[in-house]
C-alpha atoms as a PDB file:
ATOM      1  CA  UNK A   1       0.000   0.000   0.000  1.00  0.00           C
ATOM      2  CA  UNK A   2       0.889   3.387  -0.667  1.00  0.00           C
ATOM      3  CA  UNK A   3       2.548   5.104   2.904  1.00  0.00           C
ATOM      4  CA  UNK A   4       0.342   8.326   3.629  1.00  0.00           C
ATOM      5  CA  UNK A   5       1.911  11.358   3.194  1.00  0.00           C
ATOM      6  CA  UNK A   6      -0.626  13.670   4.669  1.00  0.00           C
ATOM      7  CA  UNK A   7      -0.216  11.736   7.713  1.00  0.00           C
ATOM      8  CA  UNK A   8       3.378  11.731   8.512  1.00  0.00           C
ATOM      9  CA  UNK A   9       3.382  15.612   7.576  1.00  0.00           C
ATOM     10  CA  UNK A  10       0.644  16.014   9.602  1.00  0.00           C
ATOM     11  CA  UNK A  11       2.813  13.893  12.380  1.00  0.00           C
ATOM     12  CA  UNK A  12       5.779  15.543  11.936  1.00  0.00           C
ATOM     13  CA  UNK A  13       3.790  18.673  12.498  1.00  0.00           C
ATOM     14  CA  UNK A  14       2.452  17.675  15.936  1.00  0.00           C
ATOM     15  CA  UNK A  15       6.549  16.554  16.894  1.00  0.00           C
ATOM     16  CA  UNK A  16       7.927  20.451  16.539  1.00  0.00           C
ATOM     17  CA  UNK A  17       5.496  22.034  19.050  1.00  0.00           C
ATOM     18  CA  UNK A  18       6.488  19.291  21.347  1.00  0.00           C
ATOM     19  CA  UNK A  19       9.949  19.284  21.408  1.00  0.00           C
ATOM     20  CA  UNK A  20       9.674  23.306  21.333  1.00  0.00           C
ATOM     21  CA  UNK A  21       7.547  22.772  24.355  1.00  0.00           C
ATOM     22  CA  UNK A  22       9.826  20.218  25.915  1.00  0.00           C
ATOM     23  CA  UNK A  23      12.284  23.309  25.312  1.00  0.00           C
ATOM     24  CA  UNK A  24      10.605  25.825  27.036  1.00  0.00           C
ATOM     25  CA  UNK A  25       9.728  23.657  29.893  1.00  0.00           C
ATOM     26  CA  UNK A  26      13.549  22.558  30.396  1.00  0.00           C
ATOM     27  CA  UNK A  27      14.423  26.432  30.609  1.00  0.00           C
ATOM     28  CA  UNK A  28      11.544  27.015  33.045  1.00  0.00           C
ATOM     29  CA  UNK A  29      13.127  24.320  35.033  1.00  0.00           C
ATOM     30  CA  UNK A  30      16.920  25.179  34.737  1.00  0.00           C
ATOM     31  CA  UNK A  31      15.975  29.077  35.732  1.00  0.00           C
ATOM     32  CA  UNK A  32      14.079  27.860  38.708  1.00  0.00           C
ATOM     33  CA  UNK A  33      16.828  26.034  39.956  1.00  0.00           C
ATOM     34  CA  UNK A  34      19.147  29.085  39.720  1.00  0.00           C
ATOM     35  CA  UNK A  35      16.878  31.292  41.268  1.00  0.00           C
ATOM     36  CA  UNK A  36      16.424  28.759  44.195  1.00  0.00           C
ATOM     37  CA  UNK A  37      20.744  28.128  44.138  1.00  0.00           C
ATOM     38  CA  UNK A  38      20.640  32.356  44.296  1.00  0.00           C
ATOM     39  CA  UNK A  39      17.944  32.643  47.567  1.00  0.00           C
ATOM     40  CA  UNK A  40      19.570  30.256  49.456  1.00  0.00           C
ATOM     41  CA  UNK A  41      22.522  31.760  49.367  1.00  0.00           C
ATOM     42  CA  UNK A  42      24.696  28.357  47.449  1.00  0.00           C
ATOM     43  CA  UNK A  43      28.292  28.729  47.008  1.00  0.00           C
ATOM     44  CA  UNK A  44      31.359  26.945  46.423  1.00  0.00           C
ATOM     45  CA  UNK A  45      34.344  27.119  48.407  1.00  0.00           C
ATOM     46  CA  UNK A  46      38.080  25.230  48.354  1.00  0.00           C
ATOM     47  CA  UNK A  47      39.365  24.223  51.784  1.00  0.00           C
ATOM     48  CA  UNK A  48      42.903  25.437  52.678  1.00  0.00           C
ATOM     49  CA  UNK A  49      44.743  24.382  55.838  1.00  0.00           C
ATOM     50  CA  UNK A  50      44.614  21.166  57.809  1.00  0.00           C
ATOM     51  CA  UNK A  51      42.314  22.259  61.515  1.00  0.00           C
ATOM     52  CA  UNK A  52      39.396  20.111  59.586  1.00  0.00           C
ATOM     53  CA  UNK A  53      41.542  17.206  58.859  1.00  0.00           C
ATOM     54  CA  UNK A  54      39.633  14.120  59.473  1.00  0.00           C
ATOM     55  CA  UNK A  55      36.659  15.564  57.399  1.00  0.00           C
ATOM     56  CA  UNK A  56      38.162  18.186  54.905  1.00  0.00           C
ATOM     57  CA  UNK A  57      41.774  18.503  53.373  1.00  0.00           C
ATOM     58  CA  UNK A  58      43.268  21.470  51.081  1.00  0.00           C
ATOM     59  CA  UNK A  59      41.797  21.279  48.136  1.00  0.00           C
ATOM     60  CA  UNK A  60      38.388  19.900  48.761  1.00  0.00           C
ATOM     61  CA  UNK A  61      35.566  21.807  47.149  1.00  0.00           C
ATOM     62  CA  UNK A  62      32.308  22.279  49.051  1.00  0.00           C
ATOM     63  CA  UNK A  63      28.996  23.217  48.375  1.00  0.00           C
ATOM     64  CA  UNK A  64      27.829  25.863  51.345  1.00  0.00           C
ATOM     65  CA  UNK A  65      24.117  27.290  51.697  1.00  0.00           C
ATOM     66  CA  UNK A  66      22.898  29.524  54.008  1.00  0.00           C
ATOM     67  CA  UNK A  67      19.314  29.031  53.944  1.00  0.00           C
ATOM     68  CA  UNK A  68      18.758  26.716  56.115  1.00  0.00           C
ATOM     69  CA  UNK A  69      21.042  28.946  59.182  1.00  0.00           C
ATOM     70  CA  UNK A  70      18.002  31.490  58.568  1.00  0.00           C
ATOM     71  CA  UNK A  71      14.839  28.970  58.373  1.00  0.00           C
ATOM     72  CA  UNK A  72      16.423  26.986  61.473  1.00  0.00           C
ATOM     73  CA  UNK A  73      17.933  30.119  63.244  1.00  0.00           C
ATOM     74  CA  UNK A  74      20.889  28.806  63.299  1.00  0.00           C
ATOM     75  CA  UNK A  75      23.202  25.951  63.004  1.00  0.00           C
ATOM     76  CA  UNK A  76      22.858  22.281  64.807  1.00  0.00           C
ATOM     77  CA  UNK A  77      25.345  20.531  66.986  1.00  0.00           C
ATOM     78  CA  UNK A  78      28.281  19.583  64.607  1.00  0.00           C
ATOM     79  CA  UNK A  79      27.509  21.130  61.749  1.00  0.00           C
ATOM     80  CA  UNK A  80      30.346  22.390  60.108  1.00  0.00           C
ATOM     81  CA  UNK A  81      30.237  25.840  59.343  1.00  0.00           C
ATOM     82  CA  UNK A  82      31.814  28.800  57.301  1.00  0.00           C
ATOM     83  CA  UNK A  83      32.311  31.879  59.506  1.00  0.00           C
ATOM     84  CA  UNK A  84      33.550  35.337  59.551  1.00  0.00           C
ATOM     85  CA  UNK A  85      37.708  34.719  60.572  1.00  0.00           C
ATOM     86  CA  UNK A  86      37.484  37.278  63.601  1.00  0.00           C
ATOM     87  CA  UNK A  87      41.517  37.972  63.255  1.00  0.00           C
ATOM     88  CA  UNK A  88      41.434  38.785  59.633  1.00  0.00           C
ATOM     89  CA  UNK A  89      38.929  41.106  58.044  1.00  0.00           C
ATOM     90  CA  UNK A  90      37.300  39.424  54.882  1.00  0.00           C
ATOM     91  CA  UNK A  91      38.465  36.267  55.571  1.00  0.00           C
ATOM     92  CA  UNK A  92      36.841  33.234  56.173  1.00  0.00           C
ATOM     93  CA  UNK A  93      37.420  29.792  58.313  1.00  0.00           C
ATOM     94  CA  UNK A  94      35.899  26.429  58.092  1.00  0.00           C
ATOM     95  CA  UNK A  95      34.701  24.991  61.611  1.00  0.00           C
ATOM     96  CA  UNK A  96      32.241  22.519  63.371  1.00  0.00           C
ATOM     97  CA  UNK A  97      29.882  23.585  65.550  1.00  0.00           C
ATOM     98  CA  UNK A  98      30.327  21.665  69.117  1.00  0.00           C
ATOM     99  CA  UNK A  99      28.333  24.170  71.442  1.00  0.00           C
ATOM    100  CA  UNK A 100      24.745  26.286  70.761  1.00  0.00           C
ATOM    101  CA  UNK A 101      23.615  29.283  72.393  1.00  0.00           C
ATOM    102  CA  UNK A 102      22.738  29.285  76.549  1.00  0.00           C
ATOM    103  CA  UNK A 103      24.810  26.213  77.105  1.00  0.00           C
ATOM    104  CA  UNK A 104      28.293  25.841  79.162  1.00  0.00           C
ATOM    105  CA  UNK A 105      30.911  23.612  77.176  1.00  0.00           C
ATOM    106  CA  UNK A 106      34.037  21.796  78.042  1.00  0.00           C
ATOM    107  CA  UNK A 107      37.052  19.767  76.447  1.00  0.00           C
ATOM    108  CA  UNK A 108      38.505  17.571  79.012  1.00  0.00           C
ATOM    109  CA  UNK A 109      41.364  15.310  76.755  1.00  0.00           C
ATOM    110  CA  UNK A 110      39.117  15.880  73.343  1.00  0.00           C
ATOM    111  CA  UNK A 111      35.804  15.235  75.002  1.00  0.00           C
ATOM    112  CA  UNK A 112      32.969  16.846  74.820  1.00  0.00           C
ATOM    113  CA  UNK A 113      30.862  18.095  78.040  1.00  0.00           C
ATOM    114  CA  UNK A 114      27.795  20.109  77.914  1.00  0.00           C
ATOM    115  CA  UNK A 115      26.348  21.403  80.807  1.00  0.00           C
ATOM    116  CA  UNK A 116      27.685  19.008  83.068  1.00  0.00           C
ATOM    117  CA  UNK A 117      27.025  15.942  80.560  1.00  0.00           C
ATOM    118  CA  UNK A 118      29.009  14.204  77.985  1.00  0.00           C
ATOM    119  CA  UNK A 119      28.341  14.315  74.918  1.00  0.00           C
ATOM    120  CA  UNK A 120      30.120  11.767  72.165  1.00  0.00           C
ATOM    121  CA  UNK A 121      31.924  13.786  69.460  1.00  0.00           C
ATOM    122  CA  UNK A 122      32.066  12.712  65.365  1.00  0.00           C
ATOM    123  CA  UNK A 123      34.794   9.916  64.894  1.00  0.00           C
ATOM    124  CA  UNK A 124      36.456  12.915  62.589  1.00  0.00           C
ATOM    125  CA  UNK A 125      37.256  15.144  65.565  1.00  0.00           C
ATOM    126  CA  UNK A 126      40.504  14.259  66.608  1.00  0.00           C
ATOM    127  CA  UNK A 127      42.935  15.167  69.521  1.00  0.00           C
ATOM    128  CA  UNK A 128      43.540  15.498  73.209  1.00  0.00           C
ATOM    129  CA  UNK A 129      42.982  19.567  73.794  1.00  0.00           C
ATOM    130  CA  UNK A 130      41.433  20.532  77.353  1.00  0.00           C
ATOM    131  CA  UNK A 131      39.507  23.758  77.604  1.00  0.00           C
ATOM    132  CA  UNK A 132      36.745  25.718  80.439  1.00  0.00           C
ATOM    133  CA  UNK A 133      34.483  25.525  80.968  1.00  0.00           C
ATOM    134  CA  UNK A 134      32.990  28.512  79.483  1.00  0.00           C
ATOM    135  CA  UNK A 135      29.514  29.762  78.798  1.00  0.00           C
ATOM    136  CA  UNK A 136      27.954  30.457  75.181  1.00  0.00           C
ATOM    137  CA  UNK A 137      26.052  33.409  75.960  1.00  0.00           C
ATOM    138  CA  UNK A 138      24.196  34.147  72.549  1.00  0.00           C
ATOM    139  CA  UNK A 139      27.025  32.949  70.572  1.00  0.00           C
ATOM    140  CA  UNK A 140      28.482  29.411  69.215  1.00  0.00           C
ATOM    141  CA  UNK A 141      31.398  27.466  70.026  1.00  0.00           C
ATOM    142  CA  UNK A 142      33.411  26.138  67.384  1.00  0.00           C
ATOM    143  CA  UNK A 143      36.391  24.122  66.955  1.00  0.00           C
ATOM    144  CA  UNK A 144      38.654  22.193  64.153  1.00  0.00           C
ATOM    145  CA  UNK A 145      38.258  18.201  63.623  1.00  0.00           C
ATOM    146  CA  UNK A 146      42.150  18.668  64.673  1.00  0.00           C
ATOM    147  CA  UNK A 147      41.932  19.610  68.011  1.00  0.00           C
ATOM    148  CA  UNK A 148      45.543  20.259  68.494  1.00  0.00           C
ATOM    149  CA  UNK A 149      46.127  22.305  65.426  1.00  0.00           C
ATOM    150  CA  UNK A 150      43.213  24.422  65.041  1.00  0.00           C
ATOM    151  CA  UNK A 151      42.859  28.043  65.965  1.00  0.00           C
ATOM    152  CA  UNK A 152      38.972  28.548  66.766  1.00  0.00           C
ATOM    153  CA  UNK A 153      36.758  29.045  69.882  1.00  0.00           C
ATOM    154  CA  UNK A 154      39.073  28.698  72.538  1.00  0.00           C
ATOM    155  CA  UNK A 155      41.295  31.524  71.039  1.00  0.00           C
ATOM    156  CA  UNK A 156      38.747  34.093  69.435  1.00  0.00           C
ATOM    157  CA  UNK A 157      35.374  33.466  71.971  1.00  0.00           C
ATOM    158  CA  UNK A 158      31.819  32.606  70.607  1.00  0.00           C
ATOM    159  CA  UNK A 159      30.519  33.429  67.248  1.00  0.00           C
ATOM    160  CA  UNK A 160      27.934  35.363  66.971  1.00  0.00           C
ATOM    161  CA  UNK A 161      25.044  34.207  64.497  1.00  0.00           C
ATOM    162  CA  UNK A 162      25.737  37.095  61.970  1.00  0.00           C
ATOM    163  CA  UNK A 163      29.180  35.824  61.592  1.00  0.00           C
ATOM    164  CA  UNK A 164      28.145  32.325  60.228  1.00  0.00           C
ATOM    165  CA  UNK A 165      28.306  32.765  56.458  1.00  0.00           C
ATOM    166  CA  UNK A 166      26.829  29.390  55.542  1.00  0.00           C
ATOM    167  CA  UNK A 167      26.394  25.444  56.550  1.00  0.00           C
ATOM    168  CA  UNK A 168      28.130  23.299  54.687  1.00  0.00           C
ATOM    169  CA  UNK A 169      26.018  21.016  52.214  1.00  0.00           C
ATOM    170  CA  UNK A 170      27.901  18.633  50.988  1.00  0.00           C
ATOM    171  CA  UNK A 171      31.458  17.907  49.559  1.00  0.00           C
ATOM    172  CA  UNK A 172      31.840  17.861  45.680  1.00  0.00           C
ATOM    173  CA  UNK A 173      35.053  16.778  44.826  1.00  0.00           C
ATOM    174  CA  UNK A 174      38.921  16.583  45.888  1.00  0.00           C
ATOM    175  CA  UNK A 175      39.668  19.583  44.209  1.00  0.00           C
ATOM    176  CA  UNK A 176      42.789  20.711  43.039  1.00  0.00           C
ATOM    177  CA  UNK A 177      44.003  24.033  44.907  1.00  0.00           C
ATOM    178  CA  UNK A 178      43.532  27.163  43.257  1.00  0.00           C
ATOM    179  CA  UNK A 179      40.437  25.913  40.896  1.00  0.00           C
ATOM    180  CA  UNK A 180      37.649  26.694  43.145  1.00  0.00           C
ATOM    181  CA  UNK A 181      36.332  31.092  43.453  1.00  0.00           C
ATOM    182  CA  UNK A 182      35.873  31.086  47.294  1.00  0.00           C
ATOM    183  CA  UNK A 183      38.178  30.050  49.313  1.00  0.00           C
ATOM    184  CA  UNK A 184      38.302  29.023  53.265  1.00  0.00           C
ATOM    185  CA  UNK A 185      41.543  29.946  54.988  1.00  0.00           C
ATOM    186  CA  UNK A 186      41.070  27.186  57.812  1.00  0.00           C
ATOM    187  CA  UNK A 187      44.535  28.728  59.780  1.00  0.00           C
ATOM    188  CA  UNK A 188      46.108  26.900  62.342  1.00  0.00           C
ATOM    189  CA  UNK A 189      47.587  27.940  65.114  1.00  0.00           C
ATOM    190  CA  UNK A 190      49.070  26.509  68.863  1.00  0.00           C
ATOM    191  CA  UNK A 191      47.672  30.171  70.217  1.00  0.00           C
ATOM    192  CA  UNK A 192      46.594  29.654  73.999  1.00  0.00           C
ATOM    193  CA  UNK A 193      43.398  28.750  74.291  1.00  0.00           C
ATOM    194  CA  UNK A 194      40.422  30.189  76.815  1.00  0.00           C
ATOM    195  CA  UNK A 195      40.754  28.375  80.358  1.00  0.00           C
ATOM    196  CA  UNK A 196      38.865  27.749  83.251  1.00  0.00           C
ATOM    197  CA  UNK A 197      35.865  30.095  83.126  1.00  0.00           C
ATOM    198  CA  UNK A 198      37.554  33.258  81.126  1.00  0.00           C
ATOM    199  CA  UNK A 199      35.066  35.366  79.825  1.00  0.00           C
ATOM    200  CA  UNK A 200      34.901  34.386  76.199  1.00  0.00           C
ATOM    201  CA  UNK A 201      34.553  36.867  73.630  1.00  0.00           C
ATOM    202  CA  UNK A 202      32.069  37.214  70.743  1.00  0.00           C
ATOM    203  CA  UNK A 203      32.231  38.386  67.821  1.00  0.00           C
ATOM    204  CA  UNK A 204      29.789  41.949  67.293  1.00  0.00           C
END
């Protein structure tokens, strides 16, 4: 039999406004993501320094948001966190969050005590530092998976909640250095640490 012309033309008719609507939809799509990536505040940072060791190393590129710091009001115990590096202006330092707001915290050998209780650390956290205790106020406490090489809450004091720049999401890749836009400084440092009950600063 013959093959139908009219009817494949008429086919290949129905086919364009498909795909062009397949088209359209796919950029509806791909601009709603970006518009939720540009709320919530997504970015991509390269770790430098070793105080995360045991979670992060140089080079690693992470995904950070910061919506969730602002739906939650703030960050949960052991998040790790990008904040505001209180020694250097513009700076910025990758930590984990080990103590919230209102609470009194301790390091006794690289344990954890909160309010008088202890509480089991991440397996990444590593090292036998002793600190306090001290009191939060209205601020966090923060410290480097590498106890003994990290400069962080027992040096600067509490962070305060408009210093926390974002929660980290998720790790991407083992980066090579340099190939990632933001970077985290991560410093370490052997400075002496808060003792006993100091008061602890916090950053304005």
């Amino acid at each position: 039999m013959p093959k139908d012309r009219t009817s494949n033309c008429s086919e290949e008719k129905e086919a364009v406004p498909r795909k062009r609507a397949a088209f359209v939809f796919g950029g509806v799509v791909v601009g709603l993501l970006l518009i939720v990536i540009l709320v919530a505040g997504v970015g991509l940072y390269e770790v430098e320094g070793t105080s995360m060791s045991g979670s992060y190393a140089p080079g690693d590129m992470l995904l950070v948001e910061n919506l969730s710091l602002w739906i939650s009001g703030g960050p949960e115990r052991f998040d790790c966190v990008v904040i505001d590096d209180p020694d250097k202006p513009g700076a910025e330092m990758l930590k984990r969050v080990v103590g919230l707001p209102s609470e009194r915290i301790e390091l006794d050998r690289g344990a954890l005590i909160v309010d008088g209780k202890p509480v089991e650390m991440p397996e990444s956290v590593h090292g036998a530092a002793s600190v306090g205790p001290v009191s939060t106020g209205s601020g966090y406490f923060v410290v480097g998976d590498n106890l003994e090489h990290s400069r962080d809450s027992r040096r600067f004091g509490m962070v305060a909640r408009n210093h926390l720049a974002g929660r980290v999401l998720m790790t991407l890749s083992r980066a090579k250095p340099g190939s990632v836009p933001g970077r985290i400084e991560d410093a370490n440092s052997n400075d002496e640490a808060l003792r006993g009950d100091e008061a602890p600063k916090e950053q304005k």
